[in-house]
Protein backbone atom coordinates (compact mmCIF):
# COMPACT_ATOMS: atom_id res chain seq x y z
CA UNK A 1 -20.58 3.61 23.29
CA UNK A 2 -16.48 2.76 23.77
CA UNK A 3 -14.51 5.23 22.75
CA UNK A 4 -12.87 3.27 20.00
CA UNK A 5 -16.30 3.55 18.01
CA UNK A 6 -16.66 6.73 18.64
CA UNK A 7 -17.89 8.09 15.30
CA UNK A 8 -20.44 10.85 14.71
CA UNK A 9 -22.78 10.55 11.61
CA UNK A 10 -21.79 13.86 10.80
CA UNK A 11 -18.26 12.67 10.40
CA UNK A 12 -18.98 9.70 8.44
CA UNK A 13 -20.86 12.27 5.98
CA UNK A 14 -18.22 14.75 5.77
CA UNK A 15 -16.01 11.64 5.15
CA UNK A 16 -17.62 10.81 2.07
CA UNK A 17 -18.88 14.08 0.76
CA UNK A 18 -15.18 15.11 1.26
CA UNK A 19 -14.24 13.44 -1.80
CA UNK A 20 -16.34 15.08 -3.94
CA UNK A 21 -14.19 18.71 -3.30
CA UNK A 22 -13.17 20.13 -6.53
CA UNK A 23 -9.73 18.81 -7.34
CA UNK A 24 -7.78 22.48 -6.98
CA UNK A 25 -7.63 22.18 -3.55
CA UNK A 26 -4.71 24.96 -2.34
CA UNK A 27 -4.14 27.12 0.60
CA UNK A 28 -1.65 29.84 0.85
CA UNK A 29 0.28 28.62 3.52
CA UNK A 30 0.71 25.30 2.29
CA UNK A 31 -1.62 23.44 4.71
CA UNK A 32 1.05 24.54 8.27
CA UNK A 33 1.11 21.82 11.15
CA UNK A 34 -1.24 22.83 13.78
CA UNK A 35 2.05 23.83 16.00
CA UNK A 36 5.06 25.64 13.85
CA UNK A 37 7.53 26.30 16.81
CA UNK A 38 8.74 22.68 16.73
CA UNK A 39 12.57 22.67 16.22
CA UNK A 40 14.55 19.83 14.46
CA UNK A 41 18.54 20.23 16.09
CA UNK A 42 19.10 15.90 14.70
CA UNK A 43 17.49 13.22 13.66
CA UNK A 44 18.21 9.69 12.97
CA UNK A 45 16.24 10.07 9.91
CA UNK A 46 17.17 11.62 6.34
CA UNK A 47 15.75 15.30 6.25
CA UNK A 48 14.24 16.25 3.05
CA UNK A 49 13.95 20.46 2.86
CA UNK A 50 11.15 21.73 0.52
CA UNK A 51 11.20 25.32 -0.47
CA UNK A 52 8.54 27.09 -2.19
CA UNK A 53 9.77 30.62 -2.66
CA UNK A 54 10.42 32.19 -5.62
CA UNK A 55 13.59 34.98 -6.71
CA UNK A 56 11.78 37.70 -5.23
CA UNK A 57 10.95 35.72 -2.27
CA UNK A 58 6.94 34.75 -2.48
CA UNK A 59 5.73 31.79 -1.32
CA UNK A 60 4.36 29.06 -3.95
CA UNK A 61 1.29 28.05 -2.99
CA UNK A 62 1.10 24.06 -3.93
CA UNK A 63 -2.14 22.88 -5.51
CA UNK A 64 -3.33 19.60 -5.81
CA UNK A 65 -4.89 19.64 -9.62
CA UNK A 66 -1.33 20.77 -11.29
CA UNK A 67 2.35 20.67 -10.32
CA UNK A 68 4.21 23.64 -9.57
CA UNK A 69 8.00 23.80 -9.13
CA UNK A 70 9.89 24.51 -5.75
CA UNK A 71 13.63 23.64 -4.94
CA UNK A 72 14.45 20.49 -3.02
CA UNK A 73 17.69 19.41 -0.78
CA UNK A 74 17.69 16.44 1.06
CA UNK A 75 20.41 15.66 3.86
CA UNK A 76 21.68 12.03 4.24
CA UNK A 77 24.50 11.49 6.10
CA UNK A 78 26.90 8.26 6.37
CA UNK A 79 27.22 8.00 10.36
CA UNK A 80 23.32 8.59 10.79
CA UNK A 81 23.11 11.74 12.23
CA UNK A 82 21.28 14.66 10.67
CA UNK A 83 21.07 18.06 11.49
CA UNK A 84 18.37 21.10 10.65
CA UNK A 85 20.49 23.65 10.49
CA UNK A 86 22.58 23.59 7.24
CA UNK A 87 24.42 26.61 7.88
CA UNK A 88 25.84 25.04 10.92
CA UNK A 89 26.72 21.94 9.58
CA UNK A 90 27.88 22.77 6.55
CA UNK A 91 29.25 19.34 5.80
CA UNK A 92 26.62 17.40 5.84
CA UNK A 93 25.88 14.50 2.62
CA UNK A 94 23.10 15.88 0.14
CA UNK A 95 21.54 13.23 -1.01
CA UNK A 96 19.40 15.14 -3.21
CA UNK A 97 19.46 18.86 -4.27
CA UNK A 98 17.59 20.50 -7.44
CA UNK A 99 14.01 21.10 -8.85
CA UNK A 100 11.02 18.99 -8.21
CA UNK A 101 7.59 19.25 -10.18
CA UNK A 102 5.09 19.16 -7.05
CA UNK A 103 1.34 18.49 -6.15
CA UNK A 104 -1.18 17.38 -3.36
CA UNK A 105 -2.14 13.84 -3.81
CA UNK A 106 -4.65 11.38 -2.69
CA UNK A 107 -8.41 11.38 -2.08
CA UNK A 108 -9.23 10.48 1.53
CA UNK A 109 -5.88 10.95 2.75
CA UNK A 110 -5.86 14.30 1.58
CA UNK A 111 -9.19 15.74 2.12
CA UNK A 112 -9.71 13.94 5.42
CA UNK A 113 -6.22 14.67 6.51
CA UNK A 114 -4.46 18.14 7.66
CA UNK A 115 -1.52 17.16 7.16
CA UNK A 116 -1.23 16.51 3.14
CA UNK A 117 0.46 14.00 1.27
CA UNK A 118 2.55 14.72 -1.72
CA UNK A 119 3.44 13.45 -5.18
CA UNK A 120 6.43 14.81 -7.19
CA UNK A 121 8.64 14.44 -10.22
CA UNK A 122 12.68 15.88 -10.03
CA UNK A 123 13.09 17.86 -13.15
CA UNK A 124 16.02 18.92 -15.04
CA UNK A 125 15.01 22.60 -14.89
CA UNK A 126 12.07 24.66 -13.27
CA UNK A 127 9.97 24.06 -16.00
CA UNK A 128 7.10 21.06 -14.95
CA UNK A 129 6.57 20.72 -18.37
CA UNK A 130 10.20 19.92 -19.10
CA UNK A 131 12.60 17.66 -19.09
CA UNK A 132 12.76 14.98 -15.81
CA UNK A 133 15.58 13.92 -14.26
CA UNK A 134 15.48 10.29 -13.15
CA UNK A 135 17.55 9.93 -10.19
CA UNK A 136 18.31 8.14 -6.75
CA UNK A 137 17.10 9.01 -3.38
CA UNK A 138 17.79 7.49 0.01
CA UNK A 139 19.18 4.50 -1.89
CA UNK A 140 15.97 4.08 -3.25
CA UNK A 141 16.03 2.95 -7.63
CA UNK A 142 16.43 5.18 -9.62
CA UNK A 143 13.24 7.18 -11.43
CA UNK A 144 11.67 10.94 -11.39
CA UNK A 145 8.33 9.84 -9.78
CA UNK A 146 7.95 9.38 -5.80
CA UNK A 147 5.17 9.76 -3.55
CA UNK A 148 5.46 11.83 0.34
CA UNK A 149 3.04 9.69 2.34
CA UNK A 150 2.07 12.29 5.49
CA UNK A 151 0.85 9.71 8.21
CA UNK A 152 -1.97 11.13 10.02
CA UNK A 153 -4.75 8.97 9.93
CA UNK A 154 -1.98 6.36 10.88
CA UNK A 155 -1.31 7.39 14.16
CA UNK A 156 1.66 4.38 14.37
CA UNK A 157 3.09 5.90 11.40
CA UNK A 158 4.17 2.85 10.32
CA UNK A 159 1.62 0.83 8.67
CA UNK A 160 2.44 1.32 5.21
CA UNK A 161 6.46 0.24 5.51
CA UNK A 162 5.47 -2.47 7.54
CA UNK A 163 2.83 -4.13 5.29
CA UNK A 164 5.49 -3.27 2.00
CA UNK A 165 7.78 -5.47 3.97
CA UNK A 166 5.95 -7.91 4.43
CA UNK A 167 4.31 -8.39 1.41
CA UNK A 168 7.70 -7.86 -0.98
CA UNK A 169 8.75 -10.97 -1.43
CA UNK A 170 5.67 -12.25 -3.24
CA UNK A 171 4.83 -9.92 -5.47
CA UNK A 172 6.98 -8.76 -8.68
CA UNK A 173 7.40 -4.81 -7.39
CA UNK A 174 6.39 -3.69 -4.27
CA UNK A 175 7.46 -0.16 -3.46
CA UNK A 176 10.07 0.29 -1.24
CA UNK A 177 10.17 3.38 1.06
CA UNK A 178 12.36 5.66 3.71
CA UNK A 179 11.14 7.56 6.79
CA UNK A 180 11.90 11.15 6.29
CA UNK A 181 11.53 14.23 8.45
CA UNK A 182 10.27 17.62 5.95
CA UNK A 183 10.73 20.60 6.75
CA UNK A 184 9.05 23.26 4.25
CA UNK A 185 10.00 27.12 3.86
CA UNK A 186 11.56 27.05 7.71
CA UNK A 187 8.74 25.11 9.58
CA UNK A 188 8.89 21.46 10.41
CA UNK A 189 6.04 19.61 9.18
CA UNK A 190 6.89 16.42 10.27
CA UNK A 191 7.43 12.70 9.76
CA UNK A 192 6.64 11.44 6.42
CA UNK A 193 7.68 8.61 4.05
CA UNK A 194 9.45 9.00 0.91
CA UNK A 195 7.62 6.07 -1.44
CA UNK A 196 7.65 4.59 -4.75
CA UNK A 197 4.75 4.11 -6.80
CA UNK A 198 3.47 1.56 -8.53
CA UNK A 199 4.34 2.76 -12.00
CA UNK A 200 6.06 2.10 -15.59
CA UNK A 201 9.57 2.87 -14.70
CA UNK A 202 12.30 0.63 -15.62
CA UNK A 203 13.21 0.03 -11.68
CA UNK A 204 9.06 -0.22 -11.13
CA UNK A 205 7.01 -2.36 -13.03
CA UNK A 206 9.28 -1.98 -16.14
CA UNK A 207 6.35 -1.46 -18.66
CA UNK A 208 6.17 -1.35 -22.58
CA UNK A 209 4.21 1.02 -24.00
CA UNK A 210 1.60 -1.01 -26.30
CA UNK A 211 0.84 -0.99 -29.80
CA UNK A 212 -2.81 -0.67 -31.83
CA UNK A 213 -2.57 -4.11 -33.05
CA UNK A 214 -1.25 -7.82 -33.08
CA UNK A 215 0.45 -8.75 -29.74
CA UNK A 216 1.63 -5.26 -29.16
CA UNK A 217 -2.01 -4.48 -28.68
CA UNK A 218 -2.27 -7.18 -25.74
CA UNK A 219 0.13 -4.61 -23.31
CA UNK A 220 1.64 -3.65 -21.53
CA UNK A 221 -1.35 -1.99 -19.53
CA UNK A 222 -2.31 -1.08 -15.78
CA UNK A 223 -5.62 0.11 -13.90
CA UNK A 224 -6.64 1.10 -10.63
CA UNK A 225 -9.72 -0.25 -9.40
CA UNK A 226 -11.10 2.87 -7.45
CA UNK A 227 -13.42 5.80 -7.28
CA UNK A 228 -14.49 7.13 -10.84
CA UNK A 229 -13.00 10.80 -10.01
CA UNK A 230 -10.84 10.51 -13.29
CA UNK A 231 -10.91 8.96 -16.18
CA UNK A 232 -12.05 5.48 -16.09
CA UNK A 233 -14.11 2.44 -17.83
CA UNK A 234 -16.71 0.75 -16.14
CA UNK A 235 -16.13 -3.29 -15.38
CA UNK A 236 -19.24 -4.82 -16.82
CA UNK A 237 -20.46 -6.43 -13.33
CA UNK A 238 -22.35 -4.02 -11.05
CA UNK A 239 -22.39 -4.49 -7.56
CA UNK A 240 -25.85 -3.80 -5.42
CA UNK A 241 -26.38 -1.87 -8.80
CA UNK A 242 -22.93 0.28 -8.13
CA UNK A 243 -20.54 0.84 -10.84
CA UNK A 244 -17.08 -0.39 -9.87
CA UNK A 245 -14.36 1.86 -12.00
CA UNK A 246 -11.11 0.94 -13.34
CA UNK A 247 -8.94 4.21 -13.97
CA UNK A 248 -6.77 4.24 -16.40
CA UNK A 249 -2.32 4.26 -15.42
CA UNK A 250 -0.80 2.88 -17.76
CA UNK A 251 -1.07 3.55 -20.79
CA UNK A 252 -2.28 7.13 -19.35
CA UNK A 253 -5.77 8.52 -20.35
CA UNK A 254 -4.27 11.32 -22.34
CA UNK A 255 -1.85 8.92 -24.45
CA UNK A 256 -3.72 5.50 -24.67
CA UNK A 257 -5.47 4.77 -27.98
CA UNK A 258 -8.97 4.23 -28.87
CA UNK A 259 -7.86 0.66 -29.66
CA UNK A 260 -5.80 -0.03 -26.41
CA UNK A 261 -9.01 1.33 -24.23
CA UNK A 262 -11.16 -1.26 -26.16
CA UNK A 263 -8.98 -4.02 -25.43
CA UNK A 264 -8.17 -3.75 -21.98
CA UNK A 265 -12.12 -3.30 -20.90
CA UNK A 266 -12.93 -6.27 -23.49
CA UNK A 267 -10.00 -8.66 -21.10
CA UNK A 268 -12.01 -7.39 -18.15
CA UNK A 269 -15.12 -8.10 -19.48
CA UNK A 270 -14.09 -11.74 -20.53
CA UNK A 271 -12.79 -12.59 -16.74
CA UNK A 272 -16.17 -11.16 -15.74
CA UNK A 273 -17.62 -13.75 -18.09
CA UNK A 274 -15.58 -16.47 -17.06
CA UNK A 275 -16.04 -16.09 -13.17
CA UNK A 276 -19.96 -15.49 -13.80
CA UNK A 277 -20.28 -18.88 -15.59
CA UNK A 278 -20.83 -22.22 -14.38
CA UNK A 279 -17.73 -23.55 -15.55
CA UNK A 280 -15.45 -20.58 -14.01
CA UNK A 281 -12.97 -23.11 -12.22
CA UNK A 282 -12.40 -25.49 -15.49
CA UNK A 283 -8.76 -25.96 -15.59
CA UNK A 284 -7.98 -24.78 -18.97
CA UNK A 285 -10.66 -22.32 -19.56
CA UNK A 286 -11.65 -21.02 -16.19
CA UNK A 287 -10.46 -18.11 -14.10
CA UNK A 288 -6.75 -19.66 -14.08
CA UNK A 289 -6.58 -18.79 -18.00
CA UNK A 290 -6.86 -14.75 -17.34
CA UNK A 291 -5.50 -14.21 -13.76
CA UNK A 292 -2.20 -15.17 -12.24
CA UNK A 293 -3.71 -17.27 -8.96
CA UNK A 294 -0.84 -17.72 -6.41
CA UNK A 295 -0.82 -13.41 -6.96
CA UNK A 296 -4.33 -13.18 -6.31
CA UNK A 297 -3.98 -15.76 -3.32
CA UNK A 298 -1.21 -13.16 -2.06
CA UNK A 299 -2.72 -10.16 -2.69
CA UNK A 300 -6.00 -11.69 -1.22
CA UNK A 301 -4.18 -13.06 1.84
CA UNK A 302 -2.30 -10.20 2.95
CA UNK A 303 -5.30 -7.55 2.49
CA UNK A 304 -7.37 -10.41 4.79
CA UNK A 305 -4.24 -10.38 7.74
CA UNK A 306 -4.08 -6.75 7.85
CA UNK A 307 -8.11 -6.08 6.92
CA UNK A 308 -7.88 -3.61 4.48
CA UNK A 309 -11.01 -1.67 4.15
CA UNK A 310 -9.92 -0.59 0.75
CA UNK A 311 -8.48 -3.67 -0.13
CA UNK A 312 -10.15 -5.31 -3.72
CA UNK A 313 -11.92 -1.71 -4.26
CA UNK A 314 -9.94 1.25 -4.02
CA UNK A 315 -6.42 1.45 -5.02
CA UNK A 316 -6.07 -1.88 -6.25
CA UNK A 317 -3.44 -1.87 -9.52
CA UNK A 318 -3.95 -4.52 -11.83
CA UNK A 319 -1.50 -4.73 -14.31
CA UNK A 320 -1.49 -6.98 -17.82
CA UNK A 321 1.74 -7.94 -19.78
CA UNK A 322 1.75 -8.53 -23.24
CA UNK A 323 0.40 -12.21 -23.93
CA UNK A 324 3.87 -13.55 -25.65
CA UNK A 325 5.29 -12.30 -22.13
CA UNK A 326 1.95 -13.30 -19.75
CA UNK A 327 -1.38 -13.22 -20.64
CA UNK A 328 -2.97 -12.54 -16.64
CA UNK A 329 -3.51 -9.88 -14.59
CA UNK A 330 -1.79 -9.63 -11.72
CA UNK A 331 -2.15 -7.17 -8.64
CA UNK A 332 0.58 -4.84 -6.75
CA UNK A 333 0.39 -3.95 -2.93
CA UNK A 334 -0.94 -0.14 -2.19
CA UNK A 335 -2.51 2.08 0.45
CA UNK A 336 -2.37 0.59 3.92
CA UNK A 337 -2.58 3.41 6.36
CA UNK A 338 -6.11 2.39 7.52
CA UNK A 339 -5.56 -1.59 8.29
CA UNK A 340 -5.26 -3.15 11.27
CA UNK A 341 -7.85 -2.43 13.05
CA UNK A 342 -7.47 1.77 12.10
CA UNK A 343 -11.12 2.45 10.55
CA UNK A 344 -14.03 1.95 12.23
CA UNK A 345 -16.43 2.78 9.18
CA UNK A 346 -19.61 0.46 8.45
CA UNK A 347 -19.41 -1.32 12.26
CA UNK A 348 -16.23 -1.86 11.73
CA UNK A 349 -13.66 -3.63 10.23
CA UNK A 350 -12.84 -5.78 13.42
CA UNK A 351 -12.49 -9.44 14.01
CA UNK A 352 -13.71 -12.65 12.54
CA UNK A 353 -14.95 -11.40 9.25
CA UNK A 354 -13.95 -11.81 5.74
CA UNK A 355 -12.96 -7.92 3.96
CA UNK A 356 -13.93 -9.78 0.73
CA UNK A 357 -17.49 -10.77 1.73
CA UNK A 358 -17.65 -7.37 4.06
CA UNK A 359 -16.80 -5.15 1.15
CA UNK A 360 -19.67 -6.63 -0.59
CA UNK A 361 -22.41 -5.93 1.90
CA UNK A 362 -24.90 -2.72 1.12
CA UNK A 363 -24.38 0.08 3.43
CA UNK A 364 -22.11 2.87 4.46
CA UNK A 365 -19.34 1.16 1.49
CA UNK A 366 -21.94 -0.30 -0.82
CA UNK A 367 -21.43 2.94 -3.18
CA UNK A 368 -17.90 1.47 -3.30
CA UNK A 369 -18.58 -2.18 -3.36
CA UNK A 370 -16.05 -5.07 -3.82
CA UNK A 371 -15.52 -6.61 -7.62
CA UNK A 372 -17.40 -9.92 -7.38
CA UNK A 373 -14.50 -11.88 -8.18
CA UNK A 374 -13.33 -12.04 -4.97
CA UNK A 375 -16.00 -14.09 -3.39
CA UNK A 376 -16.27 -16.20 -6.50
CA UNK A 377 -12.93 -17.55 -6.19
CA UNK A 378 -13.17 -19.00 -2.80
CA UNK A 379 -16.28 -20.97 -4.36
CA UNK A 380 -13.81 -23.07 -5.98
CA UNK A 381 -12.08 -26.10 -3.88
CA UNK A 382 -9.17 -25.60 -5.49
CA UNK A 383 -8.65 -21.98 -5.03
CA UNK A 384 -9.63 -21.91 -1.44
CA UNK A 385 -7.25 -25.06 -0.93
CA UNK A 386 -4.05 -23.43 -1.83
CA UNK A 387 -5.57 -20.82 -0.40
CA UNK A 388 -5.25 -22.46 3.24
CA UNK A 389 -1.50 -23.61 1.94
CA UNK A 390 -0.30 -20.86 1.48
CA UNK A 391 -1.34 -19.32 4.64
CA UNK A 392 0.30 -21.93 6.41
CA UNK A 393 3.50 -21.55 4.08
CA UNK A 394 3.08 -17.44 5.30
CA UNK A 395 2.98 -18.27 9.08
CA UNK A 396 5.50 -20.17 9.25
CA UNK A 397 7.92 -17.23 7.37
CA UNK A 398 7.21 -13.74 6.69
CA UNK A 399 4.34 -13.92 8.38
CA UNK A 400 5.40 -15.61 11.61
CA UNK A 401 4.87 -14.08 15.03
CA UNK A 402 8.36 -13.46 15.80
CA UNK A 403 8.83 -12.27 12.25
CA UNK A 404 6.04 -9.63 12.69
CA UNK A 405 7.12 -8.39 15.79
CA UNK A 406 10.40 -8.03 14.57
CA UNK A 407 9.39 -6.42 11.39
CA UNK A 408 7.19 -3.87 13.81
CA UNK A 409 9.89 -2.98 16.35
CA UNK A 410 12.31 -2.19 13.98
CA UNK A 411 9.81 0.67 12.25
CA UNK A 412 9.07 1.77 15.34
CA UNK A 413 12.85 1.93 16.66
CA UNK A 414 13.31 3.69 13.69
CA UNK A 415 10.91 6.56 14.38
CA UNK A 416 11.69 6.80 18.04
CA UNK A 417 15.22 6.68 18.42
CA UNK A 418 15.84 9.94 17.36
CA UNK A 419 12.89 11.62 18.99
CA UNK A 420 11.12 11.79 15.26
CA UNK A 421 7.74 10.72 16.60
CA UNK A 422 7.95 12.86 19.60
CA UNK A 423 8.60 15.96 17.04
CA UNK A 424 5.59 15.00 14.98
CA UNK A 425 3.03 14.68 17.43
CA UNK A 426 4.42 17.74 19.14
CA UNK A 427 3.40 19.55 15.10
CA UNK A 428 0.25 17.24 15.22
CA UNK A 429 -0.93 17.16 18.62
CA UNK A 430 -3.73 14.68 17.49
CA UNK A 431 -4.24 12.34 20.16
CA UNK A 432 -7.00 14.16 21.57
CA UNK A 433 -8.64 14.96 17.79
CA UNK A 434 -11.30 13.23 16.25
CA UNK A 435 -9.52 12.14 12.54
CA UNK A 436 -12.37 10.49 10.41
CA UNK A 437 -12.90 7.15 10.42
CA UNK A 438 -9.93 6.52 12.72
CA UNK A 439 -10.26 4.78 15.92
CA UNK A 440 -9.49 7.41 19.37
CA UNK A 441 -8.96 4.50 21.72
CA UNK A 442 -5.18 5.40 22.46
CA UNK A 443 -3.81 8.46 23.95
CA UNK A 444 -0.26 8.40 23.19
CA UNK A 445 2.22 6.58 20.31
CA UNK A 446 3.13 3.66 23.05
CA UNK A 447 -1.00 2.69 23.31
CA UNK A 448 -0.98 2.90 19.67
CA UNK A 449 1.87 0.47 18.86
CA UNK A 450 0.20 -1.90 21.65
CA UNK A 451 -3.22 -2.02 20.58
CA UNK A 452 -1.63 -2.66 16.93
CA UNK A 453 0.02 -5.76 18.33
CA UNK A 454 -2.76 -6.76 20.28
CA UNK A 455 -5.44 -6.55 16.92
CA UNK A 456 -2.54 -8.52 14.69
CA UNK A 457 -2.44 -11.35 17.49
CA UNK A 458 -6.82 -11.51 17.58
CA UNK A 459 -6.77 -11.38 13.76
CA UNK A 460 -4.02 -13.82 12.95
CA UNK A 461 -5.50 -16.26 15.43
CA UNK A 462 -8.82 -15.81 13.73
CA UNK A 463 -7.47 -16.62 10.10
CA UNK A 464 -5.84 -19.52 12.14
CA UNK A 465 -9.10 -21.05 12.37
CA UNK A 466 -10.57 -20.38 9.43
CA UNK A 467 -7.68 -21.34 7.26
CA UNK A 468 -6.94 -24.52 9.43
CA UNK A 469 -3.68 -23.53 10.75
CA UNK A 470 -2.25 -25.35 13.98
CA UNK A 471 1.64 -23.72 15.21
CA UNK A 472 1.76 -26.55 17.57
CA UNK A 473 1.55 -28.90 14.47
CA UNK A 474 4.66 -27.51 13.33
CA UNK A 475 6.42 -27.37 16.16
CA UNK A 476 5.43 -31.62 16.80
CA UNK A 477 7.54 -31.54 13.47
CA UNK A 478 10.45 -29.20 14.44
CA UNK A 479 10.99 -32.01 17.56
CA UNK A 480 11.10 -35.13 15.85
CA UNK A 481 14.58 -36.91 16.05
CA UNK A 482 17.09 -35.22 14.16
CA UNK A 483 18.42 -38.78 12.48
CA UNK A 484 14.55 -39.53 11.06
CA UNK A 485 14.22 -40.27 7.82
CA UNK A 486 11.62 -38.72 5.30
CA UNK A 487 10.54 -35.85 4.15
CA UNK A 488 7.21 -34.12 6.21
CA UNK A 489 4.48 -31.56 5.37
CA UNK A 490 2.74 -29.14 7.52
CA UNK A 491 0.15 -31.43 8.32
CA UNK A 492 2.90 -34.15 9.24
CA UNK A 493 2.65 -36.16 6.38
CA UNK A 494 5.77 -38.14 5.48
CA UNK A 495 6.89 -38.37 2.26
CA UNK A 496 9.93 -41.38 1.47
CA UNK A 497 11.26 -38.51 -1.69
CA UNK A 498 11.26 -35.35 -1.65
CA UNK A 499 8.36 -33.27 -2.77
CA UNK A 500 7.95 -31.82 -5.83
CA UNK A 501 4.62 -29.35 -4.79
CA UNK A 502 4.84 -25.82 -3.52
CA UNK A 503 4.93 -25.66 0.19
CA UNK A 504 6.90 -26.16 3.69
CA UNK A 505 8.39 -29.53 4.15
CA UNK A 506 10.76 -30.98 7.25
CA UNK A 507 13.55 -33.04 6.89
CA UNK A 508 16.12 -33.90 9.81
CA UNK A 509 14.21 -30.95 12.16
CA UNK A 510 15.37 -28.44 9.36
CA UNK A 511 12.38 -26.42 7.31
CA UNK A 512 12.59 -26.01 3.50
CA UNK A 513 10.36 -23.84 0.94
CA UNK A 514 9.73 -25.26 -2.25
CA UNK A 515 8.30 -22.69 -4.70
């Protein structure tokens, strides 16, 4: 068997019966990297100091069920460099210093990982039942609710930023994030990367908390599509007789009414309806009337170009407006640290296959199947036609070769230039260490980042194909005479005016997007 399918049944069991650990997962010593010697003198990167001791000096252990509070200093200074020892260089910028509300977070990324990811809220006082403090880190918009993302699975450390880059210019938030170095009580634990979340803050999603009646009623409300380990409603489709959960973030389970939980599964239950019938495309009445499409096509296309296992059924946020503002759901980009080739559960996600139609198959996932919909959709001409548009409006801008590669050196510069990655891996030696689910094919951070680029090139040209995109077309375009008159599409289609429809057009050798 190659080594990059190396994967033991034993592993793929723990994997999933891993999830079902009660949620008060602690240890005393705060989960220490495998090596603690490792020192940080500088870094390129901010350096965000955690300290769990209390007056008497005891050491706060951090549980993943409830916050507890711990002090927090991060160091951020103007020329770039950043030093570990504070008493040394006393001078440095603190971009951050006060009280933080703290917990473990995640499901596989916590109980499959050693090294643990973190949520937290700053806080006025010490109190995690007080006051919070909404403020501004790393340059970051303002709020009191971030998220540590602890790459380990993610052995490039950079898949999350790079797909959040990507993907932010089509959707209405997606989070923003900063590479950090942590160290916690003394030790270095590593790289990790200070995140927003999607949530209801005014810099976020900017939500409005609903009402019990009238249009008040109709949002503003959000839901995770995920595992049903809190509380949740079940979406009235089954798959392979599954359950598939929608967990309840916004209005929160604790605060949302009796009336706002009936509404929001009733809107799911009508799309259900909608996309089951025969007339699910219909113009007026069909699908279009409850989701926003070109979102779904986004969300749908970039989950396909970096083959998100979990894409469509675990961490998916679906959000709802209120109808006066926009009646459809709409999606926001989450959880990427297993894509690109980086999980090698169920045969695989490799090449040449659709996540949407994978997720859907019985099997190792079929107790986490994908939502119907998703298939559905591309049963309609219409959807899978601006489907193949829009691909061909992505390659030929964010998505773009050179535009990738760019995107992907700069993350990595980032982490290397300043020995950060060398640090982390010398806390995590993992490169030998079987991680579950993750491929073992590379032995150092420079095989990683080039088997990355080699999977993006395989699956790019595959959705090529499928989606009926030709580069050379566009270049034909890009050398036609730079005195011609017209107006050309993709497909080299002239047009005398120029267009009115959404897509990439040439005129005089220079490319336009109309939106």
């Amino acid at each position: 068997m190659p080594r990059q399918y190396k994967v033991t049944l034993l592993t793929i069991l723990l994997c999933l019966v891993a999830i079902e650990v009660p949620a008060d997962s602690w240890d005393e010593g705060n989960f220490k990297p495998y090596n603690t010697d490792v020192v940080l003198e500088k870094t390129n990167l901010p350096i965000l100091f955690i300290n769990t001791r209390d007056e008497a000096g005891h050491t706060t252990a951090i549980h993943k069920d409830y916050q507890v509070a711990v002090r927090m200093k991060i160091i951020n200074n103007a020329d770039g460099v950043n030093y570990g020892d504070t008493v040394a260089h006393s001078g440095q910028t603190t971009d951050y210093e006060g009280w933080v509300g703290i917990k473990y977070r995640g499901s596989s990324s916590f109980y499959d990982s050693d090294k643990k990811p973190y949520g937290f809220r700053t806080l006025k006082t010490a109190d995690v039942n007080g006051k919070k403090e909404k403020v501004k880190l790393l340059g970051l918009p303002e709020d009191n609710n971030w998220v540590l993302l602890a790459p380990y699975h993610d052995r490039s450390l950079i898949r999350d930023p790079l797909v959040y880059q990507l993907s932010r210019p089509y959707f209405e938030f997606t989070p923003k994030c900063k590479f950090c170095e942590i160290i916690v009580d003394g030790i270095y634990y590593g790289v990790y990367i200070l995140c927003e979340k999607p949530s209801k803050g005014e810099n976020r999603l900017n939500f409005t908390a609903p009402g019990d009646s009238g249009d008040e009623l109709t949002g503003d409300y959000m839901v995770e599509i995920d595992r049903d380990n809190e509380p949740h409603f079940v979406l009235k489709y089954k798959m392979y007789d599954h359950d598939i959960c929608a967990k309840y973030h916004f209005p929160e389970y604790e605060e949302i009414s009796s009336e706002q939980m009936a509404y929001i599964k009733q809107r799911f239950d009508e799309l259900e309806d909608v996309l089951n019938s025969d007339g699910f495309a219909d113009k007026e009445n069909g699908y279009s009337k409850y989701i926003d499409v070109e979102n779904f096509i986004n969300y749908q296309l970039m989950t396909e170009f970096c083959q998100n296992p979990d894409g469509y059924r675990l961490s998916t946020y679906i959000y709802k407006r209120r109808d006066s503002v926009d009646p459809r759901f709409k999606i926001t980009p989450w959880d990427y640290n297993m894509t690109f080739g980086n999980n090698i559960a169920a045969g695989d996600f490799l090449y040449e296959q659709w996540v949407y139609e994978k997720g859907q198959k019985a099997g190792l996932l079929g107790k986490l199947p994908v939502p119907f919909w998703w298939k559905r959709l591309t049963e309609d001409e219409a959807y899978w036609k601006r489907m193949k548009e829009r691909w061909a409006e992505l390659r030929t801008s964010t998505l773009s070769d050179q535009h990738v590669t760019e995107m992907m050196d700069s993350l990595v510069n980032e982490v290397t230039i300043g020995g950060a990655c060398e640090r982390n891996y010398q806390a995590w030696p993992i490169w030998d260490k079987e991680i579950p689910l993750a491929p073992t094919t590379a032995t150092n951070y420079s095989e990683e980042i080039a088997l990355m680029r080699e999977w993006i090139k395989k699956q790019v040209a595959w959705i090529d194909g499928q989606l009926g995109f030709a580069p050379t077309s566009i270049l034909s375009i890009h050398d036609a005479p730079a005195d011609h008159d017209g107006w050309y599409d993709l497909q080299g289609r002239k047009f005398t005016n120029k267009p009115t429809d959404r897509g990439i057009y040439i005129h005089q050798g220079n490319k336009e997007v109309i939106k």
